[in-house]
C-alpha atoms as a PDB file:
ATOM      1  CA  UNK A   1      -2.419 -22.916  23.467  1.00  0.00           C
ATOM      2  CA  UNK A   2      -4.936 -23.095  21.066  1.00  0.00           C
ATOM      3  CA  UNK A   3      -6.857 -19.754  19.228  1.00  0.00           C
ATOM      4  CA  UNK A   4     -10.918 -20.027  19.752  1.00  0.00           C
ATOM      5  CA  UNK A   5     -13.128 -19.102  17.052  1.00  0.00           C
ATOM      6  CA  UNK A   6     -13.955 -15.339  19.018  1.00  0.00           C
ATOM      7  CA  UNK A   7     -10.247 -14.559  19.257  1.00  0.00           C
ATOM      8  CA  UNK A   8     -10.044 -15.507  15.491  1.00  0.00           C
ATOM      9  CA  UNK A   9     -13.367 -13.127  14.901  1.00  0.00           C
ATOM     10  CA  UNK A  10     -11.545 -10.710  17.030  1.00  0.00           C
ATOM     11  CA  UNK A  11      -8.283 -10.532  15.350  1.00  0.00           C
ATOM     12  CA  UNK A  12      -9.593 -10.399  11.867  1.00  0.00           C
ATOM     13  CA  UNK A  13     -12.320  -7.004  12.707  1.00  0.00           C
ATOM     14  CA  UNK A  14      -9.086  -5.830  14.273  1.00  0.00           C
ATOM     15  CA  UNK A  15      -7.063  -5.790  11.176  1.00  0.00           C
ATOM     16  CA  UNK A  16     -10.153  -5.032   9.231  1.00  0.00           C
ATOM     17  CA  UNK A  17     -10.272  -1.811  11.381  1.00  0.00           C
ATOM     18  CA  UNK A  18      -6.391  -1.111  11.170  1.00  0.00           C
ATOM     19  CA  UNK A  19      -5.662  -1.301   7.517  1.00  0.00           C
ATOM     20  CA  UNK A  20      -8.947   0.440   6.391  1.00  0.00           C
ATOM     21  CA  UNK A  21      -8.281   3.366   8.777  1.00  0.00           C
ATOM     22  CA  UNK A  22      -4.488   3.264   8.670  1.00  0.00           C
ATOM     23  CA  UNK A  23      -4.275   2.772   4.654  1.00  0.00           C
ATOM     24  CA  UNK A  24      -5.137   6.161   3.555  1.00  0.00           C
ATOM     25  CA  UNK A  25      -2.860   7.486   6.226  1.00  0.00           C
ATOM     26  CA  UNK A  26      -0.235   5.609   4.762  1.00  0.00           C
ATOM     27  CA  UNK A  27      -0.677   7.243   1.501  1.00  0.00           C
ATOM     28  CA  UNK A  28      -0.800  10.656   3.475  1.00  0.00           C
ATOM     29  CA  UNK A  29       2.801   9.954   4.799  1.00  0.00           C
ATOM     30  CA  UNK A  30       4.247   8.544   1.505  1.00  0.00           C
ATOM     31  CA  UNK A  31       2.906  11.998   0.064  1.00  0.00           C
ATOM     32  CA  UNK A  32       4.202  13.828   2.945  1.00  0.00           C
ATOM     33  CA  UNK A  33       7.672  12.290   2.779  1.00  0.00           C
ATOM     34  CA  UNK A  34       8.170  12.837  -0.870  1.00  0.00           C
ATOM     35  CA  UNK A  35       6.605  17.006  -0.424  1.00  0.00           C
ATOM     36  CA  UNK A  36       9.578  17.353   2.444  1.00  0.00           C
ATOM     37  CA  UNK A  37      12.061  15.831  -0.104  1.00  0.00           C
ATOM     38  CA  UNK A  38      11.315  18.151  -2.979  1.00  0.00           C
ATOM     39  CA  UNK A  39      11.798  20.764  -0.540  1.00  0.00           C
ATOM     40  CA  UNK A  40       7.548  21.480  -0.307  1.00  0.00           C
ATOM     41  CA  UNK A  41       5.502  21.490   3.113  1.00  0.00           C
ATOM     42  CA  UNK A  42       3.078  19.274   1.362  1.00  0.00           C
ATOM     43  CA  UNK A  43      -0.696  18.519   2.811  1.00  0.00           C
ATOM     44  CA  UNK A  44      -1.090  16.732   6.073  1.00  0.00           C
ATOM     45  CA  UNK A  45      -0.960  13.191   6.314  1.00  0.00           C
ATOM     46  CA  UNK A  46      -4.288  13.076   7.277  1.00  0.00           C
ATOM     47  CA  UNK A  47      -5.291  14.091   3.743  1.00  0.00           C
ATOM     48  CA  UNK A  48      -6.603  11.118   2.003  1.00  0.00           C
ATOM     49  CA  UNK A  49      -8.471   9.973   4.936  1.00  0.00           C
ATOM     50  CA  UNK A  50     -10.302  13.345   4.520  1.00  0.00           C
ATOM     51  CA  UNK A  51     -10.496  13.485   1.096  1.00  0.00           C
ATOM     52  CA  UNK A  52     -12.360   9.846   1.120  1.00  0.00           C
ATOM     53  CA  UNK A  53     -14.981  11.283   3.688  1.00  0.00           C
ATOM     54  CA  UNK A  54     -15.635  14.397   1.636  1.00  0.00           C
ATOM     55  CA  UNK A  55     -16.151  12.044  -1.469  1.00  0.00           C
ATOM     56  CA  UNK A  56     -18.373   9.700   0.645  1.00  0.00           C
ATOM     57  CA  UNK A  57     -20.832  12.755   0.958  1.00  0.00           C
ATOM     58  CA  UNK A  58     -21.312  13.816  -2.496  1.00  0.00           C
ATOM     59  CA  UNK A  59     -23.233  13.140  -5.169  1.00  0.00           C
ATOM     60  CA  UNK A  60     -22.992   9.991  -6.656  1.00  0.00           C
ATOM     61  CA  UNK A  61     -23.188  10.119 -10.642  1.00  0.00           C
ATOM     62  CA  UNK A  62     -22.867   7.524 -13.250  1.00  0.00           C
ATOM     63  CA  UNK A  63     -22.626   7.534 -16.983  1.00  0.00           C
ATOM     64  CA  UNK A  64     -26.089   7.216 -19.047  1.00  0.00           C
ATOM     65  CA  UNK A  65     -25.207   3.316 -20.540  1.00  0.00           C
ATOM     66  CA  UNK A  66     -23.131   2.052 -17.984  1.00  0.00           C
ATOM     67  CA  UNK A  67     -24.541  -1.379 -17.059  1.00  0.00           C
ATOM     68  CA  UNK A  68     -24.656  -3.332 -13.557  1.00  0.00           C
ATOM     69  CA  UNK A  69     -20.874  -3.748 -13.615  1.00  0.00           C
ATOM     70  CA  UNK A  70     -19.941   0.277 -13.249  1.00  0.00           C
ATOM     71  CA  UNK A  71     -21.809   0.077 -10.352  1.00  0.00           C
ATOM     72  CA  UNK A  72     -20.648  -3.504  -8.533  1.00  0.00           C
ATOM     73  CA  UNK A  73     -16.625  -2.826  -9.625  1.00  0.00           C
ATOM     74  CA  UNK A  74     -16.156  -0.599  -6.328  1.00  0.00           C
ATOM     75  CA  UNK A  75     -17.856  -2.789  -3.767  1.00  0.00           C
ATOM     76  CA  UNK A  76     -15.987  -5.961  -5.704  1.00  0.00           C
ATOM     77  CA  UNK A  77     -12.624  -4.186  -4.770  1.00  0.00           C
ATOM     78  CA  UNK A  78     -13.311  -3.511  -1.229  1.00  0.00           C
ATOM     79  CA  UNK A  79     -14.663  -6.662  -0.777  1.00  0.00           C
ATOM     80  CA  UNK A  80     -12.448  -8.460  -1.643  1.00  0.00           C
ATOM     81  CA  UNK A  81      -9.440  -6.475  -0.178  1.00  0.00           C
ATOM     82  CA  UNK A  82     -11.413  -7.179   2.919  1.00  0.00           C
ATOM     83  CA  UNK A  83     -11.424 -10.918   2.698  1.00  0.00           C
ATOM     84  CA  UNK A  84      -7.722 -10.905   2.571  1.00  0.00           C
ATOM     85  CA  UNK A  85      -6.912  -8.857   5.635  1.00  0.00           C
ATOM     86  CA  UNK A  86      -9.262 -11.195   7.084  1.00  0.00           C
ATOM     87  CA  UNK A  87      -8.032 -14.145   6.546  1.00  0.00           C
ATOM     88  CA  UNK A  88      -4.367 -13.259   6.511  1.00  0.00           C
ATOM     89  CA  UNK A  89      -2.205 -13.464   8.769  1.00  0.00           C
ATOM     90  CA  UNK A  90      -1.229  -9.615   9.507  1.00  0.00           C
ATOM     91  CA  UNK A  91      -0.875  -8.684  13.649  1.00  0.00           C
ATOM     92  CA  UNK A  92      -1.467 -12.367  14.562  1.00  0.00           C
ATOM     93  CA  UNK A  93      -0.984 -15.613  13.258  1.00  0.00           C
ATOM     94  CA  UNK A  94      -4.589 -16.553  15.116  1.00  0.00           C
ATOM     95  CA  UNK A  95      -6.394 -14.834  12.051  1.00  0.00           C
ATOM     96  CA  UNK A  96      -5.494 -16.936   9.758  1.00  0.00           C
ATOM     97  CA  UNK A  97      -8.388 -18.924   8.174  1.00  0.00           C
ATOM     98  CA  UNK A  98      -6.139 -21.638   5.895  1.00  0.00           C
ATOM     99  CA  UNK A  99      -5.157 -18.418   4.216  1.00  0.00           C
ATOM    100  CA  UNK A 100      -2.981 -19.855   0.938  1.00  0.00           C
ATOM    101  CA  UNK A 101      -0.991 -17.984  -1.125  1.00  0.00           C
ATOM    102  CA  UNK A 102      -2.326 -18.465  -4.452  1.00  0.00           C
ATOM    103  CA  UNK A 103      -5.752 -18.217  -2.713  1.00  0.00           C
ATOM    104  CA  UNK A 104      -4.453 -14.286  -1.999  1.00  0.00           C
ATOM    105  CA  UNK A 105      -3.064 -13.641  -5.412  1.00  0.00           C
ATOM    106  CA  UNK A 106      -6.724 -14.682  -7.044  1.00  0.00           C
ATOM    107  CA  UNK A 107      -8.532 -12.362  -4.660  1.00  0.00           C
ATOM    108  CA  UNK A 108      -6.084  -9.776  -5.924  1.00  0.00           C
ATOM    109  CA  UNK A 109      -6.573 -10.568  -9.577  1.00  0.00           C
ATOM    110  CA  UNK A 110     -10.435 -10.390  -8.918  1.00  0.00           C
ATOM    111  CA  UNK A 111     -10.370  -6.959  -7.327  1.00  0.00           C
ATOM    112  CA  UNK A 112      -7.992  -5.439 -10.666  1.00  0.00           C
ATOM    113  CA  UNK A 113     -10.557  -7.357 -12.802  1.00  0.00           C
ATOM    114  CA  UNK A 114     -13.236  -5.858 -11.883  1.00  0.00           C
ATOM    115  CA  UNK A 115     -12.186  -2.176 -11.691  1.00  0.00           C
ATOM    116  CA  UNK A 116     -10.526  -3.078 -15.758  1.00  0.00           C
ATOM    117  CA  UNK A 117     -14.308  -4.573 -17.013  1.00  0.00           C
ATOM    118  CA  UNK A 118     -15.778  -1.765 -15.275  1.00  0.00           C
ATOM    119  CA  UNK A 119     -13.594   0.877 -17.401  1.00  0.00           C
ATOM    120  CA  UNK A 120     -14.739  -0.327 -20.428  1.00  0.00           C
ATOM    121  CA  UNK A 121     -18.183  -0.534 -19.262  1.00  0.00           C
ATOM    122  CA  UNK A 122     -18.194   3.087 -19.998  1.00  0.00           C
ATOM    123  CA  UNK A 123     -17.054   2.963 -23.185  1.00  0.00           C
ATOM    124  CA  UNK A 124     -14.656   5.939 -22.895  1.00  0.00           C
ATOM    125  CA  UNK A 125     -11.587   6.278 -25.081  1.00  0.00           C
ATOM    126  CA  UNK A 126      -9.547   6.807 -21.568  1.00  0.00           C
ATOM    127  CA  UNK A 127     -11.195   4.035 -19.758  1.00  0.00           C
ATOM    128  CA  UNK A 128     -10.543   1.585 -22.454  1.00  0.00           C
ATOM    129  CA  UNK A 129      -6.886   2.779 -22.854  1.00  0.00           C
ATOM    130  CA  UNK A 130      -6.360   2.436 -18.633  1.00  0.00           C
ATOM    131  CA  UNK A 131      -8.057  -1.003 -18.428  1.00  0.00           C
ATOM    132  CA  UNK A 132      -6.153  -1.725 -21.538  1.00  0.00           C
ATOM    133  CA  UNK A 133      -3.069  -1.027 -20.046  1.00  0.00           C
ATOM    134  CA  UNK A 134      -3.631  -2.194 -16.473  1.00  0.00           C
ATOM    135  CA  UNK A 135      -4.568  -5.966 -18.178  1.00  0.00           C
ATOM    136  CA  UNK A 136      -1.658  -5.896 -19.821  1.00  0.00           C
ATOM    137  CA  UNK A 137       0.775  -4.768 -16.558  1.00  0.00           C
ATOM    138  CA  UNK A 138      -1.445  -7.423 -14.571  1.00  0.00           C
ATOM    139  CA  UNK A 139      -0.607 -10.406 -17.032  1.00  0.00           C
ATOM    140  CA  UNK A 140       2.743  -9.361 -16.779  1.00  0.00           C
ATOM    141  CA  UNK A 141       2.588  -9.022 -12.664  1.00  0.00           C
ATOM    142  CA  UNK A 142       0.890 -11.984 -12.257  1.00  0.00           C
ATOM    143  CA  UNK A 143       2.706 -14.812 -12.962  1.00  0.00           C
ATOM    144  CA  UNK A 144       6.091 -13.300 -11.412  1.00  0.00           C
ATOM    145  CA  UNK A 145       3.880 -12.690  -8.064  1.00  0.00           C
ATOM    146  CA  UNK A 146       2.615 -16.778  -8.522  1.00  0.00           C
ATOM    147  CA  UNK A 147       6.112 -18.488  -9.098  1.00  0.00           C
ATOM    148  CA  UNK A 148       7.483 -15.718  -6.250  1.00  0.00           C
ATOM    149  CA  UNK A 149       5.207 -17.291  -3.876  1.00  0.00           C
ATOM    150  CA  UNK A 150       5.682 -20.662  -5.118  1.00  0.00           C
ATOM    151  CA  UNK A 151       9.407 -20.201  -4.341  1.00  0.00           C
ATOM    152  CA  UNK A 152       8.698 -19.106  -0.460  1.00  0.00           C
ATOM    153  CA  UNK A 153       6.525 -22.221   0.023  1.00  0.00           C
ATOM    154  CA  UNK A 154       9.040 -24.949  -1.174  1.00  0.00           C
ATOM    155  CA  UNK A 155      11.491 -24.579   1.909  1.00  0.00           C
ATOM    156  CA  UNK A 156       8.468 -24.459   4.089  1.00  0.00           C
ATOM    157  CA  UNK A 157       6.642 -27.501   1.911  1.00  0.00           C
ATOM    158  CA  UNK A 158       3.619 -25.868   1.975  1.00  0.00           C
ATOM    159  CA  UNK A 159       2.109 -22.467   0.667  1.00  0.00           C
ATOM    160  CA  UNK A 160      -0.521 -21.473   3.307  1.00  0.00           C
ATOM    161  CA  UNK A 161       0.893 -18.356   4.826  1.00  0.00           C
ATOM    162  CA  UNK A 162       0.855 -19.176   8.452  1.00  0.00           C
ATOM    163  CA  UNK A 163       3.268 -22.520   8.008  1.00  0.00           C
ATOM    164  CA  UNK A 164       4.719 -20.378   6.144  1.00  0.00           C
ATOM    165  CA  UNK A 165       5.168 -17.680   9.095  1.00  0.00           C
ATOM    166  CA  UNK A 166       5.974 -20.036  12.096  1.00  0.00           C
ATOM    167  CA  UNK A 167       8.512 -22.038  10.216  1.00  0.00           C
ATOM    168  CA  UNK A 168      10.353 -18.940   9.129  1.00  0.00           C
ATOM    169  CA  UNK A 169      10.557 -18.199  12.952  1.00  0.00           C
ATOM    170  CA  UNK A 170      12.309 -21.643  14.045  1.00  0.00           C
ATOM    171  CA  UNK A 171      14.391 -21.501  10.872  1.00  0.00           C
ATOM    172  CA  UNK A 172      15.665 -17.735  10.457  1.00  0.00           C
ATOM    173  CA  UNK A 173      18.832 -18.841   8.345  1.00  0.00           C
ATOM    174  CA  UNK A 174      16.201 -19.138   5.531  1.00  0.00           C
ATOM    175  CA  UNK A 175      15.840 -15.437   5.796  1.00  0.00           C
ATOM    176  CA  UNK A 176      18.763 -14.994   4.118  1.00  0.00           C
ATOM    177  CA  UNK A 177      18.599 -17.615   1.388  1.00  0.00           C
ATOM    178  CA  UNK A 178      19.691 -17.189  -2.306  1.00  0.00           C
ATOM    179  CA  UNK A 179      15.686 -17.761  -3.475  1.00  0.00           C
ATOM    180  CA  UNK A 180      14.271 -15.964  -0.771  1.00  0.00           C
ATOM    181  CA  UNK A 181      16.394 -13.009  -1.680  1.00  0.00           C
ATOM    182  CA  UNK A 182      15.507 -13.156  -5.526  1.00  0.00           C
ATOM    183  CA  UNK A 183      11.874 -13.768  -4.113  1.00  0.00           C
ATOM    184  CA  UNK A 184      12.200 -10.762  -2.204  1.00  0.00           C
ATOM    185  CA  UNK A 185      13.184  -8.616  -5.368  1.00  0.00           C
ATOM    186  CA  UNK A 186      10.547 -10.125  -7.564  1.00  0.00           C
ATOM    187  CA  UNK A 187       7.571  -9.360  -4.936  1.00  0.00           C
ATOM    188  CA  UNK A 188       8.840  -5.767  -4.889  1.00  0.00           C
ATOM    189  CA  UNK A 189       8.545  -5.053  -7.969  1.00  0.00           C
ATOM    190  CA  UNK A 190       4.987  -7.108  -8.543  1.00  0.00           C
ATOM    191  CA  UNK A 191       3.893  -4.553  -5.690  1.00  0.00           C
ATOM    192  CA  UNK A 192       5.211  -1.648  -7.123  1.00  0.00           C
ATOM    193  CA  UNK A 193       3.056  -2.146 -10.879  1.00  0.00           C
ATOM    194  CA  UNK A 194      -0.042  -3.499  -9.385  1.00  0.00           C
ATOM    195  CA  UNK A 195      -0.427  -0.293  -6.622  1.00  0.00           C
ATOM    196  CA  UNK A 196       0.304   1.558  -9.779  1.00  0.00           C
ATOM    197  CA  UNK A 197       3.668   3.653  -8.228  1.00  0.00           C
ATOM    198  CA  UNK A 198       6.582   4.953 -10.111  1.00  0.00           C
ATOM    199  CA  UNK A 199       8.380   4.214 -12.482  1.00  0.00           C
ATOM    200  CA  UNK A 200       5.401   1.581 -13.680  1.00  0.00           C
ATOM    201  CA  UNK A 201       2.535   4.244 -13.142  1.00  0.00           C
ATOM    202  CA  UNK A 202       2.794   7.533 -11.587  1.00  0.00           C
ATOM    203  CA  UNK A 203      -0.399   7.831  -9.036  1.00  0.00           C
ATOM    204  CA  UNK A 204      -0.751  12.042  -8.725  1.00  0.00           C
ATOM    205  CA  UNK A 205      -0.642  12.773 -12.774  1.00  0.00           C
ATOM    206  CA  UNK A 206      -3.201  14.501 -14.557  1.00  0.00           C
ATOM    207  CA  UNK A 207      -2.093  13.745 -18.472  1.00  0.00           C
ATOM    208  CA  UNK A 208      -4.569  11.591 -19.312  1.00  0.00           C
ATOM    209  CA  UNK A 209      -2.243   9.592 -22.048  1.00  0.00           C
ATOM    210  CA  UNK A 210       0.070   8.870 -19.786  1.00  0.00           C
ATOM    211  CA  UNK A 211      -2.382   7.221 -16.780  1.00  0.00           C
ATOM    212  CA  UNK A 212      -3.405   4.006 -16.521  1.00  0.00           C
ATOM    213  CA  UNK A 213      -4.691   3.462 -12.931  1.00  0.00           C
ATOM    214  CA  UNK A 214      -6.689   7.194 -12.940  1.00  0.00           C
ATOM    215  CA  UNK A 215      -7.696   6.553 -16.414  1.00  0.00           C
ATOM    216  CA  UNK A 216      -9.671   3.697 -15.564  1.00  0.00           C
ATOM    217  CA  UNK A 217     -11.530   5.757 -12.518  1.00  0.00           C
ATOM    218  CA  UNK A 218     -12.183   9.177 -14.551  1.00  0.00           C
ATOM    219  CA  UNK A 219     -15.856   8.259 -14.446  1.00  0.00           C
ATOM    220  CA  UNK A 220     -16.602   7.408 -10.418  1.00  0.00           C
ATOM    221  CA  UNK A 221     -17.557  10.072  -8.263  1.00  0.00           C
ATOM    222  CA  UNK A 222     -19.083  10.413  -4.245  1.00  0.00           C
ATOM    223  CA  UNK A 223     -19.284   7.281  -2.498  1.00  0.00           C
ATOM    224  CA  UNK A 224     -18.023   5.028  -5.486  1.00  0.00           C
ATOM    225  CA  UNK A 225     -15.308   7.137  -6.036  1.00  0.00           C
ATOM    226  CA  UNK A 226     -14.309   6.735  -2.580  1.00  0.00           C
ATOM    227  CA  UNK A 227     -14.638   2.713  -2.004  1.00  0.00           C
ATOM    228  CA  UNK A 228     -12.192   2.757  -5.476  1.00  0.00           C
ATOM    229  CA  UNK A 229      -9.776   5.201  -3.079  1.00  0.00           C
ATOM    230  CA  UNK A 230     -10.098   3.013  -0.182  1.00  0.00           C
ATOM    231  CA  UNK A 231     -10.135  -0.224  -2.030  1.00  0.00           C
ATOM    232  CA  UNK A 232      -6.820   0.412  -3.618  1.00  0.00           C
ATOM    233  CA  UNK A 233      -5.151   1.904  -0.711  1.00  0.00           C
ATOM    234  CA  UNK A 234      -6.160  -1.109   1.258  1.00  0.00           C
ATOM    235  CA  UNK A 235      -4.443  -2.920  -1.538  1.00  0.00           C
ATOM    236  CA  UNK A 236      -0.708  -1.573  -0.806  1.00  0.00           C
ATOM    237  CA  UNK A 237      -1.440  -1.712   2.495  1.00  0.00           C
ATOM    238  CA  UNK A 238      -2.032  -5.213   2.700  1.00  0.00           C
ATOM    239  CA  UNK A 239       0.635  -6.063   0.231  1.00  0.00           C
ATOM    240  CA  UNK A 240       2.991  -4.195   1.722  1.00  0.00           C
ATOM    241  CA  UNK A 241       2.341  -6.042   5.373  1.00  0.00           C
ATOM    242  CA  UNK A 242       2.621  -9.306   3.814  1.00  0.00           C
ATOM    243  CA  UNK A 243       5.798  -8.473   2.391  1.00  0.00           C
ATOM    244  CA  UNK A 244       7.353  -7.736   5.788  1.00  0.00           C
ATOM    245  CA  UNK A 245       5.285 -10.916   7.512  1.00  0.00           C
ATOM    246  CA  UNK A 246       6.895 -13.002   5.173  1.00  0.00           C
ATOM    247  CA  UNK A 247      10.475 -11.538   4.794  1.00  0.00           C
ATOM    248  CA  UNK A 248      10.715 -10.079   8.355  1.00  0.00           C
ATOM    249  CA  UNK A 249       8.459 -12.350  10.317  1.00  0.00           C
ATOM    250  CA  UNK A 250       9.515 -11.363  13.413  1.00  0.00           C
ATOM    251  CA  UNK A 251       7.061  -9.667  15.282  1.00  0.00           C
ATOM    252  CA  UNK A 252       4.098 -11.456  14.073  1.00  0.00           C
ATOM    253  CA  UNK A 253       1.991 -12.713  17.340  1.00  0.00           C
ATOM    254  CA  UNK A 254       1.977 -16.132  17.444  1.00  0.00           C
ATOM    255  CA  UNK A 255       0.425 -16.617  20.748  1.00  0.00           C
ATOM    256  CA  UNK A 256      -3.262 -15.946  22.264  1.00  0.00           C
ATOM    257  CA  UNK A 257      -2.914 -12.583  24.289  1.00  0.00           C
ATOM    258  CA  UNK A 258      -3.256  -9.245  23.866  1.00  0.00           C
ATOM    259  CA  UNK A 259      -0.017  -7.905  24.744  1.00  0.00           C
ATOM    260  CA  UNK A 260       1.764 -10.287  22.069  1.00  0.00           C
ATOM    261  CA  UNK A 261      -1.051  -8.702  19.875  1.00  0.00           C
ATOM    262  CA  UNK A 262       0.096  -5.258  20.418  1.00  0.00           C
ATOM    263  CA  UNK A 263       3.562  -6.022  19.541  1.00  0.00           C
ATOM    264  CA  UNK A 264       1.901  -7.798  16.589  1.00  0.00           C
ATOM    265  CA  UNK A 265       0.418  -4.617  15.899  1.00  0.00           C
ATOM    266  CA  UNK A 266       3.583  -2.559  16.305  1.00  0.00           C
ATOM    267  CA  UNK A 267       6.102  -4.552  14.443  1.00  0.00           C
ATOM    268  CA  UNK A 268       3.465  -4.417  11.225  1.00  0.00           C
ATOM    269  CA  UNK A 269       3.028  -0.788  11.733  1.00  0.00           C
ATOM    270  CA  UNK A 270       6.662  -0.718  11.699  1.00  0.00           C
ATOM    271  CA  UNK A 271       6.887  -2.711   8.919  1.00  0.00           C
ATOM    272  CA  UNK A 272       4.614  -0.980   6.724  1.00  0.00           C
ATOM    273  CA  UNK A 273       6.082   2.434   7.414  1.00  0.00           C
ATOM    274  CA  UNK A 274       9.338   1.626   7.034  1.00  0.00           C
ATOM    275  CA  UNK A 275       8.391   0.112   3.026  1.00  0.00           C
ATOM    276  CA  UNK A 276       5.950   2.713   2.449  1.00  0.00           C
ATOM    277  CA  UNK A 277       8.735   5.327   3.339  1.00  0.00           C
ATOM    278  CA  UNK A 278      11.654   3.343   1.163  1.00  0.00           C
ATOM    279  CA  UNK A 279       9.133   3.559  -1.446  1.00  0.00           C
ATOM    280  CA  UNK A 280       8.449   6.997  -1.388  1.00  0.00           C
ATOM    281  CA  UNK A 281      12.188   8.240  -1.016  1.00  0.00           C
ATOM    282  CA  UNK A 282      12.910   6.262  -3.935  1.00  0.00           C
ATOM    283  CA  UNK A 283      10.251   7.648  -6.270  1.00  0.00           C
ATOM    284  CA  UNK A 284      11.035  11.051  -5.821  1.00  0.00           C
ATOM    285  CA  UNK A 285      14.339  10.600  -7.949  1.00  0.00           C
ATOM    286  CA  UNK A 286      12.351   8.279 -10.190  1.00  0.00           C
ATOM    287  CA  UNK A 287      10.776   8.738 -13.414  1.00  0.00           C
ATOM    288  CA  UNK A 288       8.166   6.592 -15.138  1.00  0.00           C
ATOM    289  CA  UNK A 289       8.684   4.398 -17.452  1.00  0.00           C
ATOM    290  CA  UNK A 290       7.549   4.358 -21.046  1.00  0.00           C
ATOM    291  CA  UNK A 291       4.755   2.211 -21.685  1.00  0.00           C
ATOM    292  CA  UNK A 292       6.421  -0.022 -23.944  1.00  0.00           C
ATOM    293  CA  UNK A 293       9.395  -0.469 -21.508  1.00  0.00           C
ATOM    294  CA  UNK A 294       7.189  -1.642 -18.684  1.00  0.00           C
ATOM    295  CA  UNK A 295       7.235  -5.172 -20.341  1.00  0.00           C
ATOM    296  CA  UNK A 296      11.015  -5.368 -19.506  1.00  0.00           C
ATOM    297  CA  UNK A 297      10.854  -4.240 -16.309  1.00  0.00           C
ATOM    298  CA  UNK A 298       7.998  -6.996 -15.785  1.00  0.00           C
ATOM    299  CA  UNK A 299      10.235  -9.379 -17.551  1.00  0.00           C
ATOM    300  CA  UNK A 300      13.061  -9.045 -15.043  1.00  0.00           C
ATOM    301  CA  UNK A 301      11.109  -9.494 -11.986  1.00  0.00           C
ATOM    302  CA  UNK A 302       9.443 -13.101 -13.611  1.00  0.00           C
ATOM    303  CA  UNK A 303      13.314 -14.127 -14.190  1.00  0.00           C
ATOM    304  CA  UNK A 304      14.058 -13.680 -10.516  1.00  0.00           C
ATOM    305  CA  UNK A 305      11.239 -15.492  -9.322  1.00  0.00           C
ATOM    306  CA  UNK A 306      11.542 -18.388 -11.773  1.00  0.00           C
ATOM    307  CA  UNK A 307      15.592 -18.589 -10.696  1.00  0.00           C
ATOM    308  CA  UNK A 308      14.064 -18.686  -6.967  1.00  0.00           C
ATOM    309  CA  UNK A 309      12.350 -21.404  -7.310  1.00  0.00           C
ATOM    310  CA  UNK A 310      15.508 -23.155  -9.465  1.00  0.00           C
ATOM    311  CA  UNK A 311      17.161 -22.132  -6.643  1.00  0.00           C
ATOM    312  CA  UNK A 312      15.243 -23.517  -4.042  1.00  0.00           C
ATOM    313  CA  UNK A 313      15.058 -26.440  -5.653  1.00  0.00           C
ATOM    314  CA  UNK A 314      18.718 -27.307  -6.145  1.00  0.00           C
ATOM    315  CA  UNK A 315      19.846 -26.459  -2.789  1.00  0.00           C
ATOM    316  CA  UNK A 316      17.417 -28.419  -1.207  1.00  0.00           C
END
């Protein structure tokens, strides 16, 4: 059975409309997990998605010299985070549009761009230091996320994300492969700095030398404030469903219909849940790291992706 170009459209508005909604409610549960941890009753999950609707009403105000690119960072970010859920694979393999790896990681690197050139567009001390500082993480990131990726697509021979996907499914003792596991570790931790979570950033402080993500944001407010919100929770979202596609593919519709679409739906809900709730369990008895010690930690994550791909590579 074939997918037709309206079940395609379908699919894609579908996830659209499931990671922009379900996103900030992620973040609400991530923040409710880690309140009940520490012992607090902690707002309701529900939170974020409120907060971005209160912001969405308010005044929008922007500093005095800030040129065209304060004002098109925000809709760059949503934009393309949008693309990607798109034209990735997510519920069902019938959205994918020859969605590539490397094609995701330079939509990625556009959105972080453009939210670091529009911090220094307001020539604050704080929004230079954040953009500063989230260049330097993402330069770091980067190229452990590319040879990650490059390490999934040798066993499959190919990096677009559905081969990818469906070969995975006839040949689950890759699953468990030396390289996929070191690929595993390295994507983990390349999700971890660029969402901006602990120990690389920590996302609820308020010291502004110790920020990097907020610091680059002090100056949005209203409706720009809240695409930036959106745009970013959409981000770990998204990453954090392409993890589990790609790790634990099982699930993943792979058929035209909707009830294999529903348990597409349920198994990434599932997914997503379960790593948003690993995450947040594991921050709570986490502190951040030290600017200068960031590097390291960015270091070790490169080294496992570079020995997946040795690995994949010999044993093949």
């Amino acid at each position: 059975m074939h997918w037709t170009l309206l079940s395609r459209l379908s699919i894609s508005t579908l996830q659209i409309v499931g990671i922009a909604v379900g996103s900030p409610l992620l973040l609400g549960l991530m923040r409710k997990i880690r309140c009940r941890i520490e012992g607090r009753v902690g707002p309701p999950i529900a939170q974020p998605l409120i907060e971005i609707r209160k912001l969405a009403k308010r005044e929008r105000i922007r500093p005095e010299y800030s040129s065209w690119i304060f004002t098109v960072a925000p809709i760059v970010l949503v934009a393309t985070t949008l693309i990607l859920v798109a034209i990735t694979p997510i519920f069902s393999t019938g959205s994918s549009w020859s969605a590539d790896l490397f094609a995701v990681v330079f939509l990625l690197l556009i959105g972080s761009v453009s939210v670091a050139l529009s911090a220094l567009d307001t020539g604050t001390a704080f929004g230079g230091m954040g953009a500063s500082r989230a260049m330097t993480v993402g330069a770091l990131a980067e190229p452990a996320l590319l040879v990650a990726l490059l390490a999934l697509s040798v066993p499959a021979g190919s990096s677009n994300i559905t081969t990818i996907l469906v070969r995975s499914l006839y040949n689950p003792e890759w699953l468990v492969t030396p390289e996929r596991l070191l690929a595993l570790a390295a994507f983990l931790i390349v999700i971890v700095a660029e969402s901006g979570r602990l120990p690389v950033d920590n996302p609820t402080t308020h010291l502004e030398l110790t920020m990097i993500h907020e610091a680059m944001i002090l100056e949005y407010s209203g409706i720009d404030l809240a695409l930036v919100k959106l745009g970013e929770s959409m981000r770990l979202v998204f990453m954090l469903a392409l993890f589990g596609n790609l790790f634990i593919p099982w699930g993943i519709a792979t058929r035209p219909g909707p009830i294999y679409l529903v348990i597409g739906m349920l198994s990434t809900a599932a997914k997503v849940v379960g790593l948003g709730t690993l995450i947040a369990t594991v921050e709570v008895g986490m502190a951040k790291l030290r600017l200068f010690r960031v590097p390291e930690l960015m270091a070790g994550a490169f080294v496992l992706s570079v020995l997946a791909v040795v690995s994949s590579l010999v044993v093949r």
